[in-house]
PDB file of N, CA and C in Angstrom:
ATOM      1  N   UNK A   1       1.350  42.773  21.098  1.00  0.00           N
ATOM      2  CA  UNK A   1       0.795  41.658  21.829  1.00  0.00           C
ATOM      3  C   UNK A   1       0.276  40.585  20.867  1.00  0.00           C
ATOM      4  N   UNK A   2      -0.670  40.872  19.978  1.00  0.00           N
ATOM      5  CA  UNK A   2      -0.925  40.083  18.628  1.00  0.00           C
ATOM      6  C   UNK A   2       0.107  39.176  18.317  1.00  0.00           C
ATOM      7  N   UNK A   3       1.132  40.014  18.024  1.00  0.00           N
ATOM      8  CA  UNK A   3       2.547  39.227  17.638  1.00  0.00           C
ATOM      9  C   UNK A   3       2.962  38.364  18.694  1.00  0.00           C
ATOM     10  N   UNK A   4       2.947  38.485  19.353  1.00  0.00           N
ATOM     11  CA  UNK A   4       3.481  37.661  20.349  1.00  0.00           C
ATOM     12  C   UNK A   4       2.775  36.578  20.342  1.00  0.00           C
ATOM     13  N   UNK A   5       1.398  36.144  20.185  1.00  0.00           N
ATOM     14  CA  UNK A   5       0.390  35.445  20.380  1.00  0.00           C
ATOM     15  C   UNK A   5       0.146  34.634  19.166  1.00  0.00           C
ATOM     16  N   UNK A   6       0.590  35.198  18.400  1.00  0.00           N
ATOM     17  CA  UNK A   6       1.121  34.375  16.523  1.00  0.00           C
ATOM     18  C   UNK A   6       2.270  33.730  16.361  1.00  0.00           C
ATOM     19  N   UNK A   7       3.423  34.662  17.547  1.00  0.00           N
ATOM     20  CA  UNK A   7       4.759  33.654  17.211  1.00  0.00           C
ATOM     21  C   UNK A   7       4.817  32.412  18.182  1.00  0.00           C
ATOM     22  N   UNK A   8       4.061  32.715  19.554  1.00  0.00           N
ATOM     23  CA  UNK A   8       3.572  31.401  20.326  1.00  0.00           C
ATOM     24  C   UNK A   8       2.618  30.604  19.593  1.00  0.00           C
ATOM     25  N   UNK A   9       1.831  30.906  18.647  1.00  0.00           N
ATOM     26  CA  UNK A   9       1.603  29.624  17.951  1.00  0.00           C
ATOM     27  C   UNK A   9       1.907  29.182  17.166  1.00  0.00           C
ATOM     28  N   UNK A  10       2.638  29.721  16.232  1.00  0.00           N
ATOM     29  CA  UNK A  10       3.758  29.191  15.604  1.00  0.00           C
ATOM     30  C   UNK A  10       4.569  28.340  16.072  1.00  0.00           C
ATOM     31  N   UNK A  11       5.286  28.941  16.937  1.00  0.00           N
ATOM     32  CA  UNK A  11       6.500  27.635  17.978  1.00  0.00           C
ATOM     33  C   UNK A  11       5.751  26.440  18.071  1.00  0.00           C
ATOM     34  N   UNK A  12       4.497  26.371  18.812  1.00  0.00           N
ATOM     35  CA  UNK A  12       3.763  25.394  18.989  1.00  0.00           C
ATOM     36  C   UNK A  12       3.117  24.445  18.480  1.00  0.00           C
ATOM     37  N   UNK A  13       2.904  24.989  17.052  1.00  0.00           N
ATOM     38  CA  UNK A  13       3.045  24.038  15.378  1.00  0.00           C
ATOM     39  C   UNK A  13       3.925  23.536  15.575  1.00  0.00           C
ATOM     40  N   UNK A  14       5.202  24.542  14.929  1.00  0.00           N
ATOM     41  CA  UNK A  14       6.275  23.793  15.042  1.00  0.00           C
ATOM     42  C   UNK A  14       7.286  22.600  15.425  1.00  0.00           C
ATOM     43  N   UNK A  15       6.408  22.653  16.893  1.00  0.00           N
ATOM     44  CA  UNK A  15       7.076  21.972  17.598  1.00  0.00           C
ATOM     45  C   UNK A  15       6.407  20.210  17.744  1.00  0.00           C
ATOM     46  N   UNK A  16       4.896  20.516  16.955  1.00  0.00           N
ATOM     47  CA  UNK A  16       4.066  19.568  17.093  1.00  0.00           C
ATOM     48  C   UNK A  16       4.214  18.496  16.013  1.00  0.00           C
ATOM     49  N   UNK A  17       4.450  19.336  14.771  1.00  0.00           N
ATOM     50  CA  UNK A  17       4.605  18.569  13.566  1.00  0.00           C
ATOM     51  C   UNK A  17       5.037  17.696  13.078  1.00  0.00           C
ATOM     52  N   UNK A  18       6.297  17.824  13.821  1.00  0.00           N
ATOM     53  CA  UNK A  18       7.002  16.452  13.681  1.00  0.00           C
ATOM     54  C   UNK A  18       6.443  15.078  13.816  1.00  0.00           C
ATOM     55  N   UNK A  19       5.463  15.652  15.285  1.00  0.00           N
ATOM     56  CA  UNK A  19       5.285  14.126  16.201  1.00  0.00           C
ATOM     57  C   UNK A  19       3.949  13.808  15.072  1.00  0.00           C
ATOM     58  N   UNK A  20       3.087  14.877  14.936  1.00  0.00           N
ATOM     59  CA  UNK A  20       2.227  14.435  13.923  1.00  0.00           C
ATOM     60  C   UNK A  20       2.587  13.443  12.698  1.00  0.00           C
ATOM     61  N   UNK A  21       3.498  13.890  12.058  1.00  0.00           N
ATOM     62  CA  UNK A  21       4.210  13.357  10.933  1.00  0.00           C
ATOM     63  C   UNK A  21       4.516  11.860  11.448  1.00  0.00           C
ATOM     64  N   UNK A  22       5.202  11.522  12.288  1.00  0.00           N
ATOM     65  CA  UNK A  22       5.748  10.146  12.625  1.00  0.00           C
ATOM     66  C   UNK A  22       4.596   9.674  12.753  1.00  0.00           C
ATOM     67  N   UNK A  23       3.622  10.310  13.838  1.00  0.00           N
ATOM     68  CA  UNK A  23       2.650   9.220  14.052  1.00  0.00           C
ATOM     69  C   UNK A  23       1.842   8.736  12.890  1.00  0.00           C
ATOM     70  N   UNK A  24       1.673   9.627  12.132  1.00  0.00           N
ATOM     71  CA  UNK A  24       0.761   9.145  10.587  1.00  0.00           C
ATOM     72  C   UNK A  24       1.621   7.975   9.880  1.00  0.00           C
ATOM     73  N   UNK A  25       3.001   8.081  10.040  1.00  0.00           N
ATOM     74  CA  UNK A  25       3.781   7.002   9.222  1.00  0.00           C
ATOM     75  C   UNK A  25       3.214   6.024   9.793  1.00  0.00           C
ATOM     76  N   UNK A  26       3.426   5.506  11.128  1.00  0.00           N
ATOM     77  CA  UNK A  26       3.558   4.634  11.844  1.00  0.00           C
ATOM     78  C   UNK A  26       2.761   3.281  11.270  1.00  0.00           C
ATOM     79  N   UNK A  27       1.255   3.720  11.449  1.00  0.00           N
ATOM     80  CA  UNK A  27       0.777   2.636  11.016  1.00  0.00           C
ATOM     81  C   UNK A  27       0.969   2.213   9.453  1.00  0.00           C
ATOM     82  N   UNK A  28       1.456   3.248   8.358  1.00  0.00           N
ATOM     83  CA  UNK A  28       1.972   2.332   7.318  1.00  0.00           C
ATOM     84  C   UNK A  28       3.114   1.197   6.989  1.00  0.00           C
ATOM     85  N   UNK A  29       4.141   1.891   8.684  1.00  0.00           N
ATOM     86  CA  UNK A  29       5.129   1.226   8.666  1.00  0.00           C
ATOM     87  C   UNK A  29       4.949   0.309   8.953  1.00  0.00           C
ATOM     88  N   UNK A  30       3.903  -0.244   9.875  1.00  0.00           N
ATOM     89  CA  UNK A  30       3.107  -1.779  10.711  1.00  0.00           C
ATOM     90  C   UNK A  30       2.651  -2.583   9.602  1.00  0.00           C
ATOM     91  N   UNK A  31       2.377  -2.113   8.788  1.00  0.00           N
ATOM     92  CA  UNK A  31       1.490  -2.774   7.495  1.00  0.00           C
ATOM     93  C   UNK A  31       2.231  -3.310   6.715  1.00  0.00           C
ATOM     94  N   UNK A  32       3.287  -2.565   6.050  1.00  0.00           N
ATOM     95  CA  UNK A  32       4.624  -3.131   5.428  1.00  0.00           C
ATOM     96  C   UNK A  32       5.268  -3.925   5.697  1.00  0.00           C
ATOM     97  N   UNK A  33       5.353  -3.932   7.140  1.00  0.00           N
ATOM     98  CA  UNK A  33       6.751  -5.039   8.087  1.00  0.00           C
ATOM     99  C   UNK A  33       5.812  -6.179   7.948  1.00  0.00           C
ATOM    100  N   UNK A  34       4.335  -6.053   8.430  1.00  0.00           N
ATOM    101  CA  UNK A  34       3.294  -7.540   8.043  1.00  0.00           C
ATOM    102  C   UNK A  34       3.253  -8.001   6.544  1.00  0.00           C
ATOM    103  N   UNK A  35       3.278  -7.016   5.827  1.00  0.00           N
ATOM    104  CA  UNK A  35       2.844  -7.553   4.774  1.00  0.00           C
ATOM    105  C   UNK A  35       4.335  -8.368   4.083  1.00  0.00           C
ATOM    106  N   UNK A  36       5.441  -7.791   4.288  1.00  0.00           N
ATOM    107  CA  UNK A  36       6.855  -8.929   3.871  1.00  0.00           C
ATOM    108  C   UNK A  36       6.393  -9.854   4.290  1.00  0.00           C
ATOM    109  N   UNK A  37       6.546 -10.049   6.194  1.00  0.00           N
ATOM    110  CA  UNK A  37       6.368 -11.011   6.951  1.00  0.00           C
ATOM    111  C   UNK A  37       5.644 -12.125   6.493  1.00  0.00           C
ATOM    112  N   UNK A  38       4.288 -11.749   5.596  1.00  0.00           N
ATOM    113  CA  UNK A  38       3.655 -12.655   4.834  1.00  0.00           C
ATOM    114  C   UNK A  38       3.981 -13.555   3.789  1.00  0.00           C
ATOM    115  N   UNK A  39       4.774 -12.394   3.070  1.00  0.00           N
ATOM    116  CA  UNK A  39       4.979 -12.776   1.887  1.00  0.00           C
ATOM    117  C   UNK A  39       6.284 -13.942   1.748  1.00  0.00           C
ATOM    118  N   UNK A  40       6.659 -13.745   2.959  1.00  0.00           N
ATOM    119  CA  UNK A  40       8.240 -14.564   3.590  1.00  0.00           C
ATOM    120  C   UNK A  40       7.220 -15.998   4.013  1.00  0.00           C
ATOM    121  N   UNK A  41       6.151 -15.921   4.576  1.00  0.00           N
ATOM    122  CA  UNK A  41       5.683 -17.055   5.135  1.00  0.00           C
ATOM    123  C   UNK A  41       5.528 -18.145   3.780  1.00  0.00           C
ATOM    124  N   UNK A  42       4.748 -17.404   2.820  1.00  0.00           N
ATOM    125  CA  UNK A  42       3.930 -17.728   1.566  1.00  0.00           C
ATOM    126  C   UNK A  42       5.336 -18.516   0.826  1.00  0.00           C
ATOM    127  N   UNK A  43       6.536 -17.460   0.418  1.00  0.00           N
ATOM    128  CA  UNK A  43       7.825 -18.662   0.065  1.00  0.00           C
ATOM    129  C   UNK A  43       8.260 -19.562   0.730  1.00  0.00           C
ATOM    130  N   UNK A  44       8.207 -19.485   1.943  1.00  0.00           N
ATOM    131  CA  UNK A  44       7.859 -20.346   2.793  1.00  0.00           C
ATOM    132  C   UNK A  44       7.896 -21.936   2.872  1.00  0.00           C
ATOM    133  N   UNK A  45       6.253 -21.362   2.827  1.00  0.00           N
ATOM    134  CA  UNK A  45       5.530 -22.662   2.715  1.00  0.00           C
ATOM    135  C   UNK A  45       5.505 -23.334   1.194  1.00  0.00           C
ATOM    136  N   UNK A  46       5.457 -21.878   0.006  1.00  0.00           N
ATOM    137  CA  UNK A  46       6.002 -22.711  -1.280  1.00  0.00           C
ATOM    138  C   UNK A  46       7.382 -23.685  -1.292  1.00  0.00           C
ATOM    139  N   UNK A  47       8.066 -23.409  -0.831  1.00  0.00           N
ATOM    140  CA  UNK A  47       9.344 -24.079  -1.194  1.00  0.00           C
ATOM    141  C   UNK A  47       8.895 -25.304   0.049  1.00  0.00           C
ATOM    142  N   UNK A  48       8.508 -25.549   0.825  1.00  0.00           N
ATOM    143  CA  UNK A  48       8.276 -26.880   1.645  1.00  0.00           C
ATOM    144  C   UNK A  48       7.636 -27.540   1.048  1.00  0.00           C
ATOM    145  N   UNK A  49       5.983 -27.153  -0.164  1.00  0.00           N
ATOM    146  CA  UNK A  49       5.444 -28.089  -0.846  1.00  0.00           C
ATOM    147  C   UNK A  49       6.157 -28.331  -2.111  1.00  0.00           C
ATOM    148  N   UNK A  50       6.999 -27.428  -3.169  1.00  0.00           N
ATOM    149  CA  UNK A  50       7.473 -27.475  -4.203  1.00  0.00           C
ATOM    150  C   UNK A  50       8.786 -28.106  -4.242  1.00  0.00           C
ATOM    151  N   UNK A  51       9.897 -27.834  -3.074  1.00  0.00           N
ATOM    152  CA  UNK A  51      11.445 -28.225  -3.259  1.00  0.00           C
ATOM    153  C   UNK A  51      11.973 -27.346  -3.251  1.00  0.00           C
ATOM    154  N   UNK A  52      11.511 -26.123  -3.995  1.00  0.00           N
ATOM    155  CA  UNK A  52      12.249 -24.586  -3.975  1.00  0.00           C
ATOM    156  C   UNK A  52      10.883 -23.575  -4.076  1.00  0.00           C
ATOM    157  N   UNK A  53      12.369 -22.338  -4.145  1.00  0.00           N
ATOM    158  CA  UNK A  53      11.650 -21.206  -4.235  1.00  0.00           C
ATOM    159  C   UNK A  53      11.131 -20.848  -5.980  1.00  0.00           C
ATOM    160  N   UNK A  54       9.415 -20.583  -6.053  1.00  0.00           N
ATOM    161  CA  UNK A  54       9.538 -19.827  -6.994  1.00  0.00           C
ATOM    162  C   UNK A  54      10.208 -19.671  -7.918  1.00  0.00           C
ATOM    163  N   UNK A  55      10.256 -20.395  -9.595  1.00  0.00           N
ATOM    164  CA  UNK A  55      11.442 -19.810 -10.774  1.00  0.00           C
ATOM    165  C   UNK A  55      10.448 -20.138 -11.678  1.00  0.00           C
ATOM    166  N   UNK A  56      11.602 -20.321 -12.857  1.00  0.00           N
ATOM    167  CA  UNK A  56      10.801 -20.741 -14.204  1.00  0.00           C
ATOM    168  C   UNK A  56      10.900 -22.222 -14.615  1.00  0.00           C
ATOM    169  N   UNK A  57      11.357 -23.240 -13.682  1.00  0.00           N
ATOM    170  CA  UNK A  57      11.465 -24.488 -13.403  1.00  0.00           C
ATOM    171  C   UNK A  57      10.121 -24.714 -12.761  1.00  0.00           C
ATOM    172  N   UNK A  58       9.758 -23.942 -11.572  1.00  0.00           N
ATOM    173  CA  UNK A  58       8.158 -24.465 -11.010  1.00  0.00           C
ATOM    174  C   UNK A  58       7.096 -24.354 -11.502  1.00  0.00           C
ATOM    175  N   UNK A  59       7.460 -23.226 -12.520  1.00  0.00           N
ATOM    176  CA  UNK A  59       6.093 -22.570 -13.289  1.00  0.00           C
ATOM    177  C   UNK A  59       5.355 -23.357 -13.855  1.00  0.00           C
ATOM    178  N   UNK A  60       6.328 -25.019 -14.569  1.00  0.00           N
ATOM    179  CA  UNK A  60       5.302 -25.731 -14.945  1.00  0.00           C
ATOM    180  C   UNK A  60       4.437 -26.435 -13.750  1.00  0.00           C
ATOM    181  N   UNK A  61       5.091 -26.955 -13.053  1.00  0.00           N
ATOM    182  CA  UNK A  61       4.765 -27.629 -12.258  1.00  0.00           C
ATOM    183  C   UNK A  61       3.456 -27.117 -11.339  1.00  0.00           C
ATOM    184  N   UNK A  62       3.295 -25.869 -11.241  1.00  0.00           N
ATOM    185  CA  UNK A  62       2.613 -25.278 -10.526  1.00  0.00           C
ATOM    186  C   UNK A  62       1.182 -25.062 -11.876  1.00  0.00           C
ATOM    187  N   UNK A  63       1.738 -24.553 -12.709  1.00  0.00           N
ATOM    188  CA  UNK A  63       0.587 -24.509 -13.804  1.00  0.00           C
ATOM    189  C   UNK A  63      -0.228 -26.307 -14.072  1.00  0.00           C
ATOM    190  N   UNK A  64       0.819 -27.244 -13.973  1.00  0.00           N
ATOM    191  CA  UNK A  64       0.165 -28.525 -14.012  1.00  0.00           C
ATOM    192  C   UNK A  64      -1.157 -28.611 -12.742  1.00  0.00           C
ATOM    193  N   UNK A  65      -0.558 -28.402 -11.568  1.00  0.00           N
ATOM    194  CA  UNK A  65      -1.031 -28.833 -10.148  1.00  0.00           C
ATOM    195  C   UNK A  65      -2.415 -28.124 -10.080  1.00  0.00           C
ATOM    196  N   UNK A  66      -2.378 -26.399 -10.760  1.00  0.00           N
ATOM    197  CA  UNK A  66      -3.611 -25.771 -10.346  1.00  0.00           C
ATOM    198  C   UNK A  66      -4.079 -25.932 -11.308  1.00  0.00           C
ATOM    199  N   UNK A  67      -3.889 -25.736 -12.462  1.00  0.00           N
ATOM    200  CA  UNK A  67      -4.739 -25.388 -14.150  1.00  0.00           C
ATOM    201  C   UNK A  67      -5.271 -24.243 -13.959  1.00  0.00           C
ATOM    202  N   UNK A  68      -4.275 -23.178 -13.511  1.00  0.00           N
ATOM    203  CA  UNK A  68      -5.196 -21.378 -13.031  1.00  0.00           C
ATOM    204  C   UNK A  68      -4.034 -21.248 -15.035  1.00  0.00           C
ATOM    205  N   UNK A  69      -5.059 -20.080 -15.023  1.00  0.00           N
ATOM    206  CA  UNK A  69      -5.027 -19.329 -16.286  1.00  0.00           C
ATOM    207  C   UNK A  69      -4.135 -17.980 -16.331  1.00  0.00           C
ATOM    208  N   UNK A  70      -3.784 -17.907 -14.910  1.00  0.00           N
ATOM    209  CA  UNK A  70      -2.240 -16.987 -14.586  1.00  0.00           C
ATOM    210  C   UNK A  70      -1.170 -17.225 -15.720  1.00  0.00           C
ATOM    211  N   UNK A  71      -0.637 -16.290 -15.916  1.00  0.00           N
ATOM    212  CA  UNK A  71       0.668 -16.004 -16.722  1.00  0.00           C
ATOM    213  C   UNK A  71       1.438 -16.678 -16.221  1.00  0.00           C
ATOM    214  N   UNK A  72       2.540 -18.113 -15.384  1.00  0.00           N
ATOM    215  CA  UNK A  72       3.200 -18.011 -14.767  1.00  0.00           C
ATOM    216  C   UNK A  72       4.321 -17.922 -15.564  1.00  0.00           C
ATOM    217  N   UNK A  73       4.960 -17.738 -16.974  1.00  0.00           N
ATOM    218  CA  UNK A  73       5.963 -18.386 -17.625  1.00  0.00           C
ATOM    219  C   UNK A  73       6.443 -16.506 -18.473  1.00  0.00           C
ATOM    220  N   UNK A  74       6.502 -15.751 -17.615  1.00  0.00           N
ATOM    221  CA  UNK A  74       6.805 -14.378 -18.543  1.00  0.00           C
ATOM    222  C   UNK A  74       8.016 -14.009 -17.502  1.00  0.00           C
ATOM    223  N   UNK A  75       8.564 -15.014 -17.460  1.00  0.00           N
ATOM    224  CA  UNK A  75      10.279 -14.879 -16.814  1.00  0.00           C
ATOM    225  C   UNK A  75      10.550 -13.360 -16.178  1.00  0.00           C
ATOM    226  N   UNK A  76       9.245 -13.049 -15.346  1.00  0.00           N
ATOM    227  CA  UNK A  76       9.524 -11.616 -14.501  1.00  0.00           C
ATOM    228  C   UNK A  76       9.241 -12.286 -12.864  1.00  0.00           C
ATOM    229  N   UNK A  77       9.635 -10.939 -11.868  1.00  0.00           N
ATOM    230  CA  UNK A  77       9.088 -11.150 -10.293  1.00  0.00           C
ATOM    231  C   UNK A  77       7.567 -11.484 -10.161  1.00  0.00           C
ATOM    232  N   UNK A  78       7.007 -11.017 -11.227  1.00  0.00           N
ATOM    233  CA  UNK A  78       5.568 -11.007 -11.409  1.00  0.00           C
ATOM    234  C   UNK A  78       5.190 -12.422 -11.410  1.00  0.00           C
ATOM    235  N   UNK A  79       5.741 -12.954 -12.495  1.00  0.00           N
ATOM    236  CA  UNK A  79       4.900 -14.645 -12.380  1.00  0.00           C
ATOM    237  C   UNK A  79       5.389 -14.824 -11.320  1.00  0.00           C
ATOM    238  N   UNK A  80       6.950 -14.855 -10.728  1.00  0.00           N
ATOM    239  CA  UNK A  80       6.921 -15.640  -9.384  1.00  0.00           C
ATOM    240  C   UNK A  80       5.874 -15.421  -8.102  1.00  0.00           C
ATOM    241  N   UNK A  81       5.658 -14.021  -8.282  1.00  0.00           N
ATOM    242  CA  UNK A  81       4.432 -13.991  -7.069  1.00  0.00           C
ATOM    243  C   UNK A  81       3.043 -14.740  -7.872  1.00  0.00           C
ATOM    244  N   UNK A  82       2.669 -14.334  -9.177  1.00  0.00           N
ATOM    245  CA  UNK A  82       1.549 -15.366  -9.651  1.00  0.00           C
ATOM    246  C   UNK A  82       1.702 -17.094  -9.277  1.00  0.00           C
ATOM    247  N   UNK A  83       3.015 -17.399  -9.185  1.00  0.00           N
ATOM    248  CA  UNK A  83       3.204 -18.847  -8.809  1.00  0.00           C
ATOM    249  C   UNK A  83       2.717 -19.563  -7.282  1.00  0.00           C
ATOM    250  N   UNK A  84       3.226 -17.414  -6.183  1.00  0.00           N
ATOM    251  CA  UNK A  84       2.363 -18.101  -5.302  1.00  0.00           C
ATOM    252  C   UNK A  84       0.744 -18.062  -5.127  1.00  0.00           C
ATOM    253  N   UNK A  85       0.472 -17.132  -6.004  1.00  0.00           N
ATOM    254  CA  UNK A  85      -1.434 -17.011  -5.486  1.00  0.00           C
ATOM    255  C   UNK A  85      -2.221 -18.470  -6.269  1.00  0.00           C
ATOM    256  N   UNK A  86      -1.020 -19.128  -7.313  1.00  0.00           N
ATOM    257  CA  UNK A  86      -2.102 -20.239  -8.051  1.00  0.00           C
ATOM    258  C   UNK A  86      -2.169 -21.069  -7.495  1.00  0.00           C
ATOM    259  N   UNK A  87      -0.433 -21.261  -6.806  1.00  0.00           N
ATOM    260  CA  UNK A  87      -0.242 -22.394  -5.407  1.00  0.00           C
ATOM    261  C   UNK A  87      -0.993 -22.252  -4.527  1.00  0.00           C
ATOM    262  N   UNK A  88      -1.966 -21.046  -4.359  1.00  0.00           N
ATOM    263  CA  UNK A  88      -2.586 -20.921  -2.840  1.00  0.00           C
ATOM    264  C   UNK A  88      -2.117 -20.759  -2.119  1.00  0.00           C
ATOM    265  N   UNK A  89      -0.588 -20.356  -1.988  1.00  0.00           N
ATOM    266  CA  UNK A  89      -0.105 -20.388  -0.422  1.00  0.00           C
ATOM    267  C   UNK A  89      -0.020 -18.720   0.204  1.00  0.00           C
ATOM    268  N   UNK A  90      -0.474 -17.854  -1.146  1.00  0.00           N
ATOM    269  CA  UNK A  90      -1.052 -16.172  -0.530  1.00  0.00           C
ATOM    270  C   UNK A  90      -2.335 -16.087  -0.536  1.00  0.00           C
ATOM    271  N   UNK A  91      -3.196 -16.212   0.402  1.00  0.00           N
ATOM    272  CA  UNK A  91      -4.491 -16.104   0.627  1.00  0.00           C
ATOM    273  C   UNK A  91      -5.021 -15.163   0.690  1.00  0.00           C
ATOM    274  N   UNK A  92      -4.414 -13.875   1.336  1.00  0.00           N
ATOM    275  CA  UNK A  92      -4.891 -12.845   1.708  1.00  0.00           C
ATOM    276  C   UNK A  92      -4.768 -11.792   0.646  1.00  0.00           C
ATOM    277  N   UNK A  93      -5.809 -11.048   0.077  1.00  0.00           N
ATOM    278  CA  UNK A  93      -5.704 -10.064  -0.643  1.00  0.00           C
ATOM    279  C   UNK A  93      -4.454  -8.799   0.122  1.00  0.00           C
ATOM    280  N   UNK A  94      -4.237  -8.962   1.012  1.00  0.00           N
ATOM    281  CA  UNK A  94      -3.730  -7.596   1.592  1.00  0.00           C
ATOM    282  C   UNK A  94      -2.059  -7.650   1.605  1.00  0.00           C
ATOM    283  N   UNK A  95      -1.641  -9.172   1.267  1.00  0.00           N
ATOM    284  CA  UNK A  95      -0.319  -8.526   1.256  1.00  0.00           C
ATOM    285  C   UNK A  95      -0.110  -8.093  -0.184  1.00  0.00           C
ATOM    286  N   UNK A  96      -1.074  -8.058  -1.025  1.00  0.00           N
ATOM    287  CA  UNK A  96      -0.632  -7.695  -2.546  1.00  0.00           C
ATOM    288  C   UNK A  96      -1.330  -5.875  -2.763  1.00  0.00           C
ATOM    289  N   UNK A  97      -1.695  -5.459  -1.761  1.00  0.00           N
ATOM    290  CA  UNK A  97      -2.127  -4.254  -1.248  1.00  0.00           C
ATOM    291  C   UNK A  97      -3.511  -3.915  -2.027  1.00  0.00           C
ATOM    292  N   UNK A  98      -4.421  -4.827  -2.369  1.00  0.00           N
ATOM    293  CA  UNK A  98      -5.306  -4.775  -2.994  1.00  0.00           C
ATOM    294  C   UNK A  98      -6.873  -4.943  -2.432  1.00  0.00           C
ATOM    295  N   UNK A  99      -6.353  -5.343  -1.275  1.00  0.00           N
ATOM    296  CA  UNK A  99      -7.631  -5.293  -0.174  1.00  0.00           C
ATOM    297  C   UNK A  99      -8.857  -3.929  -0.568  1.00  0.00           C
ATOM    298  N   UNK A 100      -9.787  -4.535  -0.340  1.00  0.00           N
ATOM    299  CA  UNK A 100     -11.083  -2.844  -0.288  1.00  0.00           C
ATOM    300  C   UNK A 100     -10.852  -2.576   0.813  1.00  0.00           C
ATOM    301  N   UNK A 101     -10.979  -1.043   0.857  1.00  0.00           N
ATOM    302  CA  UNK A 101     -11.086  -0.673   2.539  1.00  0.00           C
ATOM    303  C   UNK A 101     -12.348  -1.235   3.361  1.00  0.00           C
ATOM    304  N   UNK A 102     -12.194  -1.115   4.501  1.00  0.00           N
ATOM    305  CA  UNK A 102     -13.129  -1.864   5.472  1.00  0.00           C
ATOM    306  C   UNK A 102     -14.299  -0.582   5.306  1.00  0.00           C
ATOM    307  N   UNK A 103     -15.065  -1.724   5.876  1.00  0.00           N
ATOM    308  CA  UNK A 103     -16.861  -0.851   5.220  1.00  0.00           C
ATOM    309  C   UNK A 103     -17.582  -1.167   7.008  1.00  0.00           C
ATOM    310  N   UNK A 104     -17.197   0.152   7.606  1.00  0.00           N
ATOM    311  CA  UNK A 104     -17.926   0.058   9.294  1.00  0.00           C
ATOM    312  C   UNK A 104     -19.632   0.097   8.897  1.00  0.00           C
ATOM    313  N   UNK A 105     -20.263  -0.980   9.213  1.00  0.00           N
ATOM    314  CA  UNK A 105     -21.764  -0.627   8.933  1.00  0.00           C
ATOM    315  C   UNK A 105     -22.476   0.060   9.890  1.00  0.00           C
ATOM    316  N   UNK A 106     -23.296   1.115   9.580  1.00  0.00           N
ATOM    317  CA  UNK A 106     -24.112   2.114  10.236  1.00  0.00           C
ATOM    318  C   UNK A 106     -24.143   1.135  11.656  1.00  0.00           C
ATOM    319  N   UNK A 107     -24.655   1.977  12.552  1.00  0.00           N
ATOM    320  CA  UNK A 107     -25.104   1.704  14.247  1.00  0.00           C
ATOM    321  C   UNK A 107     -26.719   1.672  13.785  1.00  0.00           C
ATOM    322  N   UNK A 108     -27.049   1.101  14.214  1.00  0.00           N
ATOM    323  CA  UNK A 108     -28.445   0.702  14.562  1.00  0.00           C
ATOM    324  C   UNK A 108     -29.235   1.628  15.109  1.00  0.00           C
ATOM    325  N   UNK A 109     -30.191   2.294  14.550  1.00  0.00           N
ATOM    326  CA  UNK A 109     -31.198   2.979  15.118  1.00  0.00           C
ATOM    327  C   UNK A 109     -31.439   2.755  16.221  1.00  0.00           C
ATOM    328  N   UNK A 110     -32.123   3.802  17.267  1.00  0.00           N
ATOM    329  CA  UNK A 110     -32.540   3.986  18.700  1.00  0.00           C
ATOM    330  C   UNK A 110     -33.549   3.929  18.882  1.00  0.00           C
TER     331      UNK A 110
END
């Protein structure tokens, strides 16, 4: 009887795990699809104020406009995203996944 009562919960793991598993992805998958989505806005809007996208042609131009102390000129993907945070047109710490986690402040005494 034991056994029986171990392999019914077993099955019943089993059978659960999966859905567990997806659902934990889920919200990383929400976060990712936003955070491109952003990052698509941000070239975006760079190439509407600049003429283009991001290169090693804007780097001056962008180093003239802000005077930020960013690397933009080390001919990697890297300066091009530094090209957009000096431009300002990525505002948000979170599509560069660098956000602090959120800080819920205590409930208020009774």
């Amino acid at each position: 009887m034991l056994v029986v009562g171990i392999l019914v919960v077993m099955a019943l793991t089993g059978l659960t795990a999966p859905i567990t598993v997806r659902s934990s992805k889920k919200p990383d998958q929400t976060e990712a699809i936003n955070n491109a989505r952003q990052i698509g806005l941000a070239l975006l809007e760079f190439e509407t104020e600049y003429g283009t996208y991001p290169d090693d042609k804007t780097a001056s131009v962008v180093l003239e406009n802000t005077k930020t102390t960013l690397n933009l000129t080390d001919h990697s993907a890297n300066s091009f995203f530094r090209q957009l945070i000096a431009a300002d047109m990525a505002q948000a710490e979170t599509i560069w996944g660098t956000a602090p986690p959120t800080i819920i402040p205590p409930l208020p005494k009774l």
